[in-house]
N, C-alpha and C. Protein backbone atom coordinates (compact mmCIF):
# COMPACT_ATOMS: atom_id res chain seq x y z
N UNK A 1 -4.73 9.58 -1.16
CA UNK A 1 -4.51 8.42 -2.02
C UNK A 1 -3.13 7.80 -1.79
N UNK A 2 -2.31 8.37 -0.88
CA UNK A 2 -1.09 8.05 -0.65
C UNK A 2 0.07 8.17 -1.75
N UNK A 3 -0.30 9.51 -2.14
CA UNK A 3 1.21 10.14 -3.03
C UNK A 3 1.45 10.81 -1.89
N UNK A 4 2.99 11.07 -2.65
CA UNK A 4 4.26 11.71 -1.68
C UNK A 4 4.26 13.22 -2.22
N UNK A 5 3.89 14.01 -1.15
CA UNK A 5 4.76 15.18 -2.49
C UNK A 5 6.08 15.75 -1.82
N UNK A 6 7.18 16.17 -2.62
CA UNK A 6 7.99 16.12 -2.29
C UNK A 6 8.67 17.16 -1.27
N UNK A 7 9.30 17.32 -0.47
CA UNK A 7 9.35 18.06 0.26
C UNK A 7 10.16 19.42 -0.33
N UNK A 8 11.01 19.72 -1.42
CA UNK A 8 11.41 20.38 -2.25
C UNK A 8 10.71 21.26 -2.21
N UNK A 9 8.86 20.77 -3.17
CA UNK A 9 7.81 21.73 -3.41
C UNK A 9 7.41 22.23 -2.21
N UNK A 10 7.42 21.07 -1.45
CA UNK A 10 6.37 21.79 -0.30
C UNK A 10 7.57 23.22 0.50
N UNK A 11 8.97 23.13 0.55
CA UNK A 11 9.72 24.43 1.25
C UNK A 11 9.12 25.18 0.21
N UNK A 12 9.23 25.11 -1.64
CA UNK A 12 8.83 26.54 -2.67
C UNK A 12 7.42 27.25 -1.75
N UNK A 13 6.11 26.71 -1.96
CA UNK A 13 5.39 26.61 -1.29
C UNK A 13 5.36 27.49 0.38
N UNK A 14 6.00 27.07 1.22
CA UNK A 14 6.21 27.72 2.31
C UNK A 14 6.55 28.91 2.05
N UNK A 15 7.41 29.19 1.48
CA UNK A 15 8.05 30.66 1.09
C UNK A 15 6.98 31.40 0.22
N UNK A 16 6.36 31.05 -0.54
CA UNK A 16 5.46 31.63 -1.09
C UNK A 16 4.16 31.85 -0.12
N UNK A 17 3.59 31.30 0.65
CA UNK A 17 3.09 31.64 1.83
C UNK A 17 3.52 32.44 2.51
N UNK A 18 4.66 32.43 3.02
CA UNK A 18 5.38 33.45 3.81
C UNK A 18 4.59 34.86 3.44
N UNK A 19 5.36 35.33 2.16
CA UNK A 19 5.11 36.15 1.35
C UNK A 19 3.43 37.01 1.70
N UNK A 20 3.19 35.67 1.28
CA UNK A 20 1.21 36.07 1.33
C UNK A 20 0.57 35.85 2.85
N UNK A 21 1.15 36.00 3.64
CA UNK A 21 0.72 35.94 4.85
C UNK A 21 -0.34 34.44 5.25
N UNK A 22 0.05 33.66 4.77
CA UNK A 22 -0.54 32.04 5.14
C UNK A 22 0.42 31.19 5.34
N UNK A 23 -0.19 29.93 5.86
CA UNK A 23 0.40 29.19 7.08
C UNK A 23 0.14 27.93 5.83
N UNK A 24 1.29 27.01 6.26
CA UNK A 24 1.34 25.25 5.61
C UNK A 24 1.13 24.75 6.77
N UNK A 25 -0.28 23.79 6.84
CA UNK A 25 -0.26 22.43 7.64
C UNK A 25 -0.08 21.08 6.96
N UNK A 26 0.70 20.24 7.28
CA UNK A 26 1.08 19.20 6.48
C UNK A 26 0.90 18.02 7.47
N UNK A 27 0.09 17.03 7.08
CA UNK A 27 0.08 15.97 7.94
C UNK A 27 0.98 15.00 7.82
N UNK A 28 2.11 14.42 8.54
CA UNK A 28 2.96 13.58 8.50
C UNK A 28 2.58 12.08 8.96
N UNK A 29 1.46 12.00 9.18
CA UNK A 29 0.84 10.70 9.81
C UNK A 29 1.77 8.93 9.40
N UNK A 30 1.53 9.35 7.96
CA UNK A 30 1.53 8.07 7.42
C UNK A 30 3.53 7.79 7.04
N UNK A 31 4.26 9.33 7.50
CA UNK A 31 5.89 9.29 6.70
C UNK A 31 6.45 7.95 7.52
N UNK A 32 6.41 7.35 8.14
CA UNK A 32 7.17 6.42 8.70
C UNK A 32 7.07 5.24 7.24
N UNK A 33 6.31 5.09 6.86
CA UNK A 33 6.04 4.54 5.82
C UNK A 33 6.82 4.43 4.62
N UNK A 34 7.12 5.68 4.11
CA UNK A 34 8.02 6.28 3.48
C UNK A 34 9.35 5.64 3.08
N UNK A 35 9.99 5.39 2.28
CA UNK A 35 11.40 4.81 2.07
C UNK A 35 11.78 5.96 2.14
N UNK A 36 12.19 6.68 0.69
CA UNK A 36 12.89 8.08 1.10
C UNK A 36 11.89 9.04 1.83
N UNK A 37 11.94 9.26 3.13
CA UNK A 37 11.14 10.65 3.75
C UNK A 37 11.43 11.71 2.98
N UNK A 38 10.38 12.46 3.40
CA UNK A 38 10.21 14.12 2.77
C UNK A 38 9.72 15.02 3.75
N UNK A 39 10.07 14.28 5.02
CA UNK A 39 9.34 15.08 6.45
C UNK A 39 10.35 16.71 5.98
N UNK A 40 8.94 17.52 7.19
CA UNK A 40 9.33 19.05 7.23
C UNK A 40 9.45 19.16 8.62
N UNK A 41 9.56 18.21 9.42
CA UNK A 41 9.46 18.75 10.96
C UNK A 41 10.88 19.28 11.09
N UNK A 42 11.96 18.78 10.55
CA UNK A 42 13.57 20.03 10.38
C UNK A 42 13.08 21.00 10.31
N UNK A 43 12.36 21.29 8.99
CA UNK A 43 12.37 22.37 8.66
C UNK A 43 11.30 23.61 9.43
N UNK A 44 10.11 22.85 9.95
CA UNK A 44 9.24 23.32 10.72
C UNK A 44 9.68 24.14 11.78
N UNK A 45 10.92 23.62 12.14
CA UNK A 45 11.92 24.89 13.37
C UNK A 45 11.93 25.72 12.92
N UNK A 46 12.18 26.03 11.44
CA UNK A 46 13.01 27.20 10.76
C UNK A 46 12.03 28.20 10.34
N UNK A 47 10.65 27.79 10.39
CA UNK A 47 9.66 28.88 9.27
C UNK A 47 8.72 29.08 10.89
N UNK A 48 8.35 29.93 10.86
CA UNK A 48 6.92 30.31 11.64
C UNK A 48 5.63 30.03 11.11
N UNK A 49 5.87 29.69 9.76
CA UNK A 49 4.26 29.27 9.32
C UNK A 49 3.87 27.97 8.75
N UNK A 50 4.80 27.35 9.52
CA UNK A 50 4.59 25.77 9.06
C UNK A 50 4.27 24.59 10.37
N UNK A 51 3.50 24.05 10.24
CA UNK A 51 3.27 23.00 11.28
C UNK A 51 3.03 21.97 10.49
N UNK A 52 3.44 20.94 11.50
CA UNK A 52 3.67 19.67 10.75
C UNK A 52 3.53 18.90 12.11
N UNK A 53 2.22 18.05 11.77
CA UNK A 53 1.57 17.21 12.57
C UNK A 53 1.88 15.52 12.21
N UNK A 54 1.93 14.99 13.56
CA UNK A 54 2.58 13.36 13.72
C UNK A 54 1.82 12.35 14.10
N UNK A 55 1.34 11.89 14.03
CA UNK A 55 0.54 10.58 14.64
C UNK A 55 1.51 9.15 14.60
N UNK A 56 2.10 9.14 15.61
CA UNK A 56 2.94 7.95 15.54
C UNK A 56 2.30 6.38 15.72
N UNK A 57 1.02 6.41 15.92
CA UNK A 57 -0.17 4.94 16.01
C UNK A 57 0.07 4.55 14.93
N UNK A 58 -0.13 4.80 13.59
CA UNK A 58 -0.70 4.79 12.61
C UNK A 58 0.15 3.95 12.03
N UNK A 59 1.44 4.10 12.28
CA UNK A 59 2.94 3.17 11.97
C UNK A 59 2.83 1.82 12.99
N UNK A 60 2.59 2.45 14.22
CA UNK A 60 2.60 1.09 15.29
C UNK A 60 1.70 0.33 15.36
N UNK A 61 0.27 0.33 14.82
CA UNK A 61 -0.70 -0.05 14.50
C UNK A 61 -1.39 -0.19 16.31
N UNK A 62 -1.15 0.85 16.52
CA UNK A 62 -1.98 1.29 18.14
C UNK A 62 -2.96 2.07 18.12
N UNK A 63 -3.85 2.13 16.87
CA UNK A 63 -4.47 3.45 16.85
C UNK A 63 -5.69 3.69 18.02
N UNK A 64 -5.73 3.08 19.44
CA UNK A 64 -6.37 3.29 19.95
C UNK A 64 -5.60 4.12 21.09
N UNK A 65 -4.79 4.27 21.35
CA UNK A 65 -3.49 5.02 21.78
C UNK A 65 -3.50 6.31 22.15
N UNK A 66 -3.38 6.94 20.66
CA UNK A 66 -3.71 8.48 20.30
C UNK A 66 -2.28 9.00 20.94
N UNK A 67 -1.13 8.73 20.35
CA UNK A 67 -0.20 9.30 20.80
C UNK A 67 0.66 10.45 19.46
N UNK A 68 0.37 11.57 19.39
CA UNK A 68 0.99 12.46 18.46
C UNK A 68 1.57 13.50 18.85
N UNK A 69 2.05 14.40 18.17
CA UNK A 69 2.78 15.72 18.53
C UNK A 69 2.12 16.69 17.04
N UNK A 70 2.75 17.60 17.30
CA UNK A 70 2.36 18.89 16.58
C UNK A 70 3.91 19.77 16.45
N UNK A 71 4.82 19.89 15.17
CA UNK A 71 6.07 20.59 15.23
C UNK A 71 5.85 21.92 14.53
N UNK A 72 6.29 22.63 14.98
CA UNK A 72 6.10 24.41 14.61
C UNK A 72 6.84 25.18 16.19
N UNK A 73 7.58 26.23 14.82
CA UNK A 73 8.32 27.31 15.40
C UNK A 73 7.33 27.75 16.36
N UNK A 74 6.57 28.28 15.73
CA UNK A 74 5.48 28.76 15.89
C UNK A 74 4.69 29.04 17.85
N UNK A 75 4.42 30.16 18.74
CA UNK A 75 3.92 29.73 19.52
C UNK A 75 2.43 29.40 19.58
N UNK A 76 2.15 28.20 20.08
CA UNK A 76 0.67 27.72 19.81
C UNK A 76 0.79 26.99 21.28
N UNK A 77 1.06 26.86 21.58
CA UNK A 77 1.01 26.52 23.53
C UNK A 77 0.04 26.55 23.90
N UNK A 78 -0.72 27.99 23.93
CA UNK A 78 -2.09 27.95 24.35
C UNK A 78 -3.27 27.93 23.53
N UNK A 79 -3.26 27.35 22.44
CA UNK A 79 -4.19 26.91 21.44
C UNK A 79 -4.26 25.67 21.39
N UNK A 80 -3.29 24.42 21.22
CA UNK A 80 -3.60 23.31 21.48
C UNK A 80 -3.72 22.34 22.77
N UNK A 81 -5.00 21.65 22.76
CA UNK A 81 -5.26 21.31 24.14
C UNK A 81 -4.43 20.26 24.38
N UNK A 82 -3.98 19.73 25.45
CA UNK A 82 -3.27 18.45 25.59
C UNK A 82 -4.14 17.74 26.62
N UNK A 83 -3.38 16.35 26.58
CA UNK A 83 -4.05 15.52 27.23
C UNK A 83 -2.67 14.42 28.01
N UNK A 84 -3.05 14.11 28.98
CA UNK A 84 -1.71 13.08 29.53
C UNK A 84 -1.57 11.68 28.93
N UNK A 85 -0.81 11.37 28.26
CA UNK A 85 -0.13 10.14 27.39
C UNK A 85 -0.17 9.01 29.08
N UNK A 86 -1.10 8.00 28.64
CA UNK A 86 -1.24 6.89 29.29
C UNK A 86 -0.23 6.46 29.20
N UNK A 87 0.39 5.29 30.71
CA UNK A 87 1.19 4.50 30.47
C UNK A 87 1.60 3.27 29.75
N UNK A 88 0.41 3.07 29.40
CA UNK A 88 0.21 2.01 28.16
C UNK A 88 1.04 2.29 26.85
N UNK A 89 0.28 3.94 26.33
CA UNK A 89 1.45 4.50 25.42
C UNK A 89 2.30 4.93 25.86
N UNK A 90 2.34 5.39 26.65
CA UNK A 90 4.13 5.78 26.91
C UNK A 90 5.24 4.65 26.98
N UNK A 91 4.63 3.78 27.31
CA UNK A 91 5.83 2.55 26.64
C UNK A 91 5.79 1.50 25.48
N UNK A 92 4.63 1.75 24.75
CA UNK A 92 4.81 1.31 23.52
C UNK A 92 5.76 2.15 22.67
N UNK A 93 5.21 3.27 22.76
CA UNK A 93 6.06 4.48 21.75
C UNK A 93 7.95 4.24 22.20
N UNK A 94 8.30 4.33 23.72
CA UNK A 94 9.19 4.10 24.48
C UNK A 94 9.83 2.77 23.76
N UNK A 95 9.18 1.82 23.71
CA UNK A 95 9.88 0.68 22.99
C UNK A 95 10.03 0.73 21.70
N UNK A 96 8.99 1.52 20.71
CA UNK A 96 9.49 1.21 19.42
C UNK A 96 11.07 2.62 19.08
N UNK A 97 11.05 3.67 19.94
CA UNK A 97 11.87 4.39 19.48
C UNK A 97 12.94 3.79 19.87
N UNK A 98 13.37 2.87 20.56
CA UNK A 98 14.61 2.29 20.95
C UNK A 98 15.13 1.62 19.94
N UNK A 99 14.18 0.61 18.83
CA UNK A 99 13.87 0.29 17.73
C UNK A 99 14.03 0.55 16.67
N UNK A 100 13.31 1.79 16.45
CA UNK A 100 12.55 2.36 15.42
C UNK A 100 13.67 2.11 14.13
N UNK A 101 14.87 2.41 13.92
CA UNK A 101 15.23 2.36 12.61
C UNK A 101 15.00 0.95 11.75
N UNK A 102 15.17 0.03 12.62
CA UNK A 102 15.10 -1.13 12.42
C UNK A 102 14.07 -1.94 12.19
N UNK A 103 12.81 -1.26 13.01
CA UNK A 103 11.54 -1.73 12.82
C UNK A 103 10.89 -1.39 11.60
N UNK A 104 11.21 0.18 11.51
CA UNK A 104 11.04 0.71 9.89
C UNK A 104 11.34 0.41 9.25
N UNK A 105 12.69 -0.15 9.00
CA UNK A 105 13.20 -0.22 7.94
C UNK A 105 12.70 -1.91 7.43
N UNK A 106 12.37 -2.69 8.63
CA UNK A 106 11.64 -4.29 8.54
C UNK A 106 10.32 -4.31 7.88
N UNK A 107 9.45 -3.15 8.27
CA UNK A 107 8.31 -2.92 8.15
C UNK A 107 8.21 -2.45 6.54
N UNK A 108 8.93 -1.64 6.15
CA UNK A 108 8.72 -0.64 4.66
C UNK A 108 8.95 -1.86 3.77
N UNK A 109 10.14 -2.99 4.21
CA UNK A 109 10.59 -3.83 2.91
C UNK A 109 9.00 -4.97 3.34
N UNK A 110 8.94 -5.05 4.24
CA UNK A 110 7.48 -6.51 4.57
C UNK A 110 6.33 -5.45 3.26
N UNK A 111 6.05 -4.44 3.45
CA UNK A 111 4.80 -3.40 2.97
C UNK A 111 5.23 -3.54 1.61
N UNK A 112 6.64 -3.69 1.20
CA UNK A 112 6.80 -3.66 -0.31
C UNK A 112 6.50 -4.58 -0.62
N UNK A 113 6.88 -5.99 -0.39
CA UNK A 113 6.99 -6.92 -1.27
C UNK A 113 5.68 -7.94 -1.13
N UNK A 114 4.73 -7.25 -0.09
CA UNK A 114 3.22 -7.61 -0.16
C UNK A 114 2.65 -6.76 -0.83
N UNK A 115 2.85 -5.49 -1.38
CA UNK A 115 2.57 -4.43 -2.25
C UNK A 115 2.53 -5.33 -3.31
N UNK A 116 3.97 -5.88 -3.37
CA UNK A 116 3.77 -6.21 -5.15
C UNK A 116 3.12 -7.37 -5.48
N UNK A 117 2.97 -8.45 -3.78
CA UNK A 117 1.91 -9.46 -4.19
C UNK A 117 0.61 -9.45 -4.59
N UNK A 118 0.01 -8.40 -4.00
CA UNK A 118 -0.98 -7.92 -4.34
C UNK A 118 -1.38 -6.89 -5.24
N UNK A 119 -0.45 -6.35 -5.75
CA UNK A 119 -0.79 -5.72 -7.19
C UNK A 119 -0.47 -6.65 -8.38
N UNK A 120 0.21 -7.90 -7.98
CA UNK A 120 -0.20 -8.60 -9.48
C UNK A 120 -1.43 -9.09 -9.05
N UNK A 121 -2.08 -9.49 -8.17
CA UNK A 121 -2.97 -10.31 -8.74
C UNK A 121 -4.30 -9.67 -8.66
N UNK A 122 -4.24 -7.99 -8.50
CA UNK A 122 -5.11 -7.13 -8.50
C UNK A 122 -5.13 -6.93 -10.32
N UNK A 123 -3.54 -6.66 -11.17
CA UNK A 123 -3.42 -6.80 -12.41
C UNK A 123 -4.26 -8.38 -13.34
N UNK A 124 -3.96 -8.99 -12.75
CA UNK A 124 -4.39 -10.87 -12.95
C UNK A 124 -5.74 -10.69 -12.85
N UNK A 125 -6.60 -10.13 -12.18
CA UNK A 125 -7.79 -10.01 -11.95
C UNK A 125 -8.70 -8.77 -12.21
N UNK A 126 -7.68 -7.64 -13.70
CA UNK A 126 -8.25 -6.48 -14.01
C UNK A 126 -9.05 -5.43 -13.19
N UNK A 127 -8.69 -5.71 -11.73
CA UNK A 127 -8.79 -4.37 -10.86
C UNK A 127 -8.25 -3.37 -11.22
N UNK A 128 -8.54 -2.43 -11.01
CA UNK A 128 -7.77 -0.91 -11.36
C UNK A 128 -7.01 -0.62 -9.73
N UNK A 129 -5.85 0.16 -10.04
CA UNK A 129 -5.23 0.58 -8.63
C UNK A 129 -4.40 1.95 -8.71
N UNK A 130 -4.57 2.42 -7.69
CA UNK A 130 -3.47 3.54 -7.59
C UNK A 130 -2.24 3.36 -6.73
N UNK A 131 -0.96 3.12 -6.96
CA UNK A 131 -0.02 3.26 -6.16
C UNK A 131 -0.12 4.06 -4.87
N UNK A 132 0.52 3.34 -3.95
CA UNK A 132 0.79 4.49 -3.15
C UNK A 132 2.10 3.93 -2.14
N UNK A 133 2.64 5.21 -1.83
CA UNK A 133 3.69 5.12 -1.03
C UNK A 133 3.49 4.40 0.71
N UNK A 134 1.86 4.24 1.32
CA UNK A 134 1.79 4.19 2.18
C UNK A 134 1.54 2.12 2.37
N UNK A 135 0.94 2.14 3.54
CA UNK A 135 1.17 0.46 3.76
C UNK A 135 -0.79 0.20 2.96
N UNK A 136 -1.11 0.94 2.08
CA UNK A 136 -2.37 0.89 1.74
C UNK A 136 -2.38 1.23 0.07
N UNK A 137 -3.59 0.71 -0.52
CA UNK A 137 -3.82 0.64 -2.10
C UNK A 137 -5.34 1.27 -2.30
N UNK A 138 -5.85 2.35 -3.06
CA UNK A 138 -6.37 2.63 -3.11
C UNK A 138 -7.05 1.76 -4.88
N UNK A 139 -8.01 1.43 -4.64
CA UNK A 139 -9.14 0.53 -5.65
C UNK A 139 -9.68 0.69 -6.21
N UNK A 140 -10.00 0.49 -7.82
CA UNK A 140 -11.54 1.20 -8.21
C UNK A 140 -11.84 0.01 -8.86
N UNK A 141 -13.39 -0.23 -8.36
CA UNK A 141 -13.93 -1.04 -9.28
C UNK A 141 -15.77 -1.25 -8.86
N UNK A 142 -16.68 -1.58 -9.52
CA UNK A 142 -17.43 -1.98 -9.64
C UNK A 142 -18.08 -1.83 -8.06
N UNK A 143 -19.45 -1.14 -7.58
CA UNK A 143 -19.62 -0.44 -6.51
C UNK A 143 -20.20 -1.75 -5.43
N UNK A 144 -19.87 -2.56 -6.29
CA UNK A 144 -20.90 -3.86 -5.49
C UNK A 144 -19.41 -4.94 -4.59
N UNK A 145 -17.93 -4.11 -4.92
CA UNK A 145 -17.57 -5.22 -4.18
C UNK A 145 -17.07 -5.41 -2.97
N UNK A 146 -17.30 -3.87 -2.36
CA UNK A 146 -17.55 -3.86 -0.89
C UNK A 146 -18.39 -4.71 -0.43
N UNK A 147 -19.65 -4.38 -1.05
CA UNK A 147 -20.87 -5.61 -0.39
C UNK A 147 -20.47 -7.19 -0.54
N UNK A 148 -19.62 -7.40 -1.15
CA UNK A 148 -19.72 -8.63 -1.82
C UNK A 148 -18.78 -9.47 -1.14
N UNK A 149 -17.33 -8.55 -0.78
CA UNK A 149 -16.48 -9.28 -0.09
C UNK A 149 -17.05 -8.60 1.74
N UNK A 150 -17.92 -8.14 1.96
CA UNK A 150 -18.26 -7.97 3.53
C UNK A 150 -18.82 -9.45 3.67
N UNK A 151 -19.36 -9.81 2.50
CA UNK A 151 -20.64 -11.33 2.93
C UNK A 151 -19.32 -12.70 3.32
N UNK A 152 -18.05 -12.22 2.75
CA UNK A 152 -16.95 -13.04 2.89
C UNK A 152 -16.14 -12.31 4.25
N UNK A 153 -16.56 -11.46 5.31
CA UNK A 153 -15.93 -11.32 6.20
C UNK A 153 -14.54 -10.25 6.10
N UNK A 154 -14.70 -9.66 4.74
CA UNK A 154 -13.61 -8.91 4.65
C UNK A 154 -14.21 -7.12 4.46
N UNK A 155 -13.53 -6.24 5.40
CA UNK A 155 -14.26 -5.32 5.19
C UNK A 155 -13.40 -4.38 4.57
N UNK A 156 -13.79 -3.66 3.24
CA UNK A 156 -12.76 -3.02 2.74
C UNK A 156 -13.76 -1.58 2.82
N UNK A 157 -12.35 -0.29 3.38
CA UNK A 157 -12.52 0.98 3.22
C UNK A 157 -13.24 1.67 1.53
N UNK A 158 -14.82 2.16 1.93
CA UNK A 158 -15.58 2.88 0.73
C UNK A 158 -15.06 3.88 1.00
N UNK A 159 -14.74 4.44 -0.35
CA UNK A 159 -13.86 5.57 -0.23
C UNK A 159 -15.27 6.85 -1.16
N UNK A 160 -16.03 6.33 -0.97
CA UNK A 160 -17.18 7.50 -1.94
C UNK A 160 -17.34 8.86 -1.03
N UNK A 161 -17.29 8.70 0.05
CA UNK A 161 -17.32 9.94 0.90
C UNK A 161 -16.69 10.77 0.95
N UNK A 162 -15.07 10.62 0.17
CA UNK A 162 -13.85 11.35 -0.12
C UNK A 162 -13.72 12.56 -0.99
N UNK A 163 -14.53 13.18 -1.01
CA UNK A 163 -14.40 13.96 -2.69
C UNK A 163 -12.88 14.12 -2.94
N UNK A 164 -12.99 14.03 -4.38
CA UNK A 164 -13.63 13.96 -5.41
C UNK A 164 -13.77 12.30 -6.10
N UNK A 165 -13.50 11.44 -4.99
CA UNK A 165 -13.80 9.77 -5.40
C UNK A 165 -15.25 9.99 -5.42
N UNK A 166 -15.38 8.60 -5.85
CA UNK A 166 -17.18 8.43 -6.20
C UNK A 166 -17.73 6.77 -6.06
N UNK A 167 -18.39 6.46 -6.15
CA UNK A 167 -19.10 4.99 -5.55
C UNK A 167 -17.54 4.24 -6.34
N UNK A 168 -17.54 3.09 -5.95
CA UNK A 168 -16.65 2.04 -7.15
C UNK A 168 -14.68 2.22 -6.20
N UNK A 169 -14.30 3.16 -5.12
CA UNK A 169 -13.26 3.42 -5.28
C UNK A 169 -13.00 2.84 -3.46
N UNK A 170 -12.18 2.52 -2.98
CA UNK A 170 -12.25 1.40 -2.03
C UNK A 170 -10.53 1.65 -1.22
N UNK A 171 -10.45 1.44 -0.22
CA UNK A 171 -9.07 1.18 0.21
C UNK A 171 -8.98 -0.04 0.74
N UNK A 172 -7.62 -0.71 0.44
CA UNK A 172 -7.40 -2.08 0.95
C UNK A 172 -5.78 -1.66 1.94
N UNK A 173 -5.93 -2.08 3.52
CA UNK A 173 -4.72 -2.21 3.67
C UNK A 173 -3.83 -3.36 3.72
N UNK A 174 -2.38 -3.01 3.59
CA UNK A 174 -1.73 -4.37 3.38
C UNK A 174 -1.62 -4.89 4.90
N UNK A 175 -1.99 -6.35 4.99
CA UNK A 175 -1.71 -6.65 6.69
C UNK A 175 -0.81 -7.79 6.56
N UNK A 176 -0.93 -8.32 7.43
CA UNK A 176 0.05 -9.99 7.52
C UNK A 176 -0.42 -10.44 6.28
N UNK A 177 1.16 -11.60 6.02
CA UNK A 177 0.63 -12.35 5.07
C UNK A 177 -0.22 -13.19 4.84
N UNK A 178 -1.05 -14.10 6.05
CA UNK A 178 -1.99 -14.87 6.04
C UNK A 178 -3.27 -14.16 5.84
N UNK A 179 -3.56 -13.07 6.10
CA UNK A 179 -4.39 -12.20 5.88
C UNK A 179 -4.51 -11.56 4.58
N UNK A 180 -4.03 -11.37 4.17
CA UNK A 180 -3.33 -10.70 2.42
C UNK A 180 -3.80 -12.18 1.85
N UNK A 181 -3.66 -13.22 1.97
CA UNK A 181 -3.62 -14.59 1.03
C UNK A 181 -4.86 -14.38 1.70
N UNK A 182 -5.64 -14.60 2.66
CA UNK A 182 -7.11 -14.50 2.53
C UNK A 182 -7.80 -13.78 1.79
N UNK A 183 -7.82 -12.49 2.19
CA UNK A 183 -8.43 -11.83 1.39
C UNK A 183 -8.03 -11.89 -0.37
N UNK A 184 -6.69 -11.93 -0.77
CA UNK A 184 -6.92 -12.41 -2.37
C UNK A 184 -7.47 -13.54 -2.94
N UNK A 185 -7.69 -14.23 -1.86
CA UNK A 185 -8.64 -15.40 -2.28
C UNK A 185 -9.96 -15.27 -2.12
N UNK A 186 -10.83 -14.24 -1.50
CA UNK A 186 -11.93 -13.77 -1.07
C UNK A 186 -12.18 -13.01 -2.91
N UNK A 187 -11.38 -12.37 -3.00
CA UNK A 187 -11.51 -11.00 -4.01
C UNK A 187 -11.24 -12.08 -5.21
N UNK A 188 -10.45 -13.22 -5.49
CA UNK A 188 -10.34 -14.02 -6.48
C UNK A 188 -11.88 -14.52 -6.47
N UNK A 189 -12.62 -15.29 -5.41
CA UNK A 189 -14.12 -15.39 -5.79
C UNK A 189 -14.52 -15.06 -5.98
N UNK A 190 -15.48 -13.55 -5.38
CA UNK A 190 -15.70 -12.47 -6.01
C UNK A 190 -15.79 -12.39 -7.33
N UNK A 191 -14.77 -11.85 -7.78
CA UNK A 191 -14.37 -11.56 -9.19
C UNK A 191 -14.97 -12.87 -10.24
N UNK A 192 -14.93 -13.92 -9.78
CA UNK A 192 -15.14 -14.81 -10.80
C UNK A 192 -16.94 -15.02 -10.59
N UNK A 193 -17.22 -15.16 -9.55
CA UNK A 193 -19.05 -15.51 -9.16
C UNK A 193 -19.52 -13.77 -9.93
N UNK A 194 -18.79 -13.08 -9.89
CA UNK A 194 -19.58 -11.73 -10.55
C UNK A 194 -19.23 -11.46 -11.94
N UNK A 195 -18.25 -12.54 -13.14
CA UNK A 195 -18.19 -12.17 -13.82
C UNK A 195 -18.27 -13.70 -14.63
């Protein structure tokens, strides 16, 4: 749903694993996102039973790419398979890390302040929403308005397959702003032809 949990709990956590002989996997996919991070890949040097997995697409919006890593003390060498990073990605990734603070830091404030365009008028239009820290809003409403805004060309993530969500609950991501003003004008019809 795109809560943060904090990385505080998650070291208590580790150590208490330790203890009990189990392992933390934590997916880091979406931390670029993040204003304050709570990454564990520091800390992932330090414990043997922590891995902490990266998908760096997901930020660059390359997800056809498939460029990630896997951080842990840990030896796993011969358990995870690899594959050779195309030159395609190898210089996208190559260009945004030259970047990267800057792009992030462009990217998190663009994700906020379309966040908040679109949670008023998700409020304006008595949608229900869940915050989230990531460049995405998770939705609940009425199971018909996937179908309703697909007939308008907009396809929003059904989230019923998720347990423990259930029909009615939807993901919207935030994209450009011309796109964001489309679709709230899609979801403003909607809303009014169905009510």
């Amino acid at each position: 749903m795109g809560y943060l949990v904090k990385r505080d709990y998650l070291l208590m956590l580790v150590e208490e694993l330790r203890r009990c002989g189990g392992i933390l996997i934590v997916d880091e996919s979406f931390m670029d996102f993040v204003r304050n991070r709570e990454s564990l890949i520091r800390d992932s040097l330090s414990y043997d039973n922590v891995f902490v997995v990266k998908s760096y697409t997901k930020f660059l919006a390359i997800p056809g790419l498939r460029v990630g890593a896997i951080y842990t003390k840990a030896d796993i060498e011969h358990l995870v398979p690899t594959w050779p990073v195309n030159s395609i990605a190898e210089y996208a990734v190559s260009k945004y890390m030259k970047q990267a603070n800057g792009f992030r830091e462009s990217t998190i404030s663009y994700i906020e302040n379309e966040k908040a365009r679109l949670t008023k008028v998700l409020n304006e239009l008595g949608i229900n929403y869940y915050d989230s820290v990531t460049h995405y809003l998770v939705i609940r409403h009425q199971p018909w308005l996937g179908e309703e805004l697909l007939k308008l060309n907009f396809l929003i993530r059904d989230l019923s397959n998720v347990p423990p969500l259930t029909r009615g609950f939807f993901r919207v991501s935030i994209r450009s702003r011309d796109i964001n003003d489309l679709f709230l004008n899609a979801l403003s019809r909607v809303i009014q032809i169905k009510h």
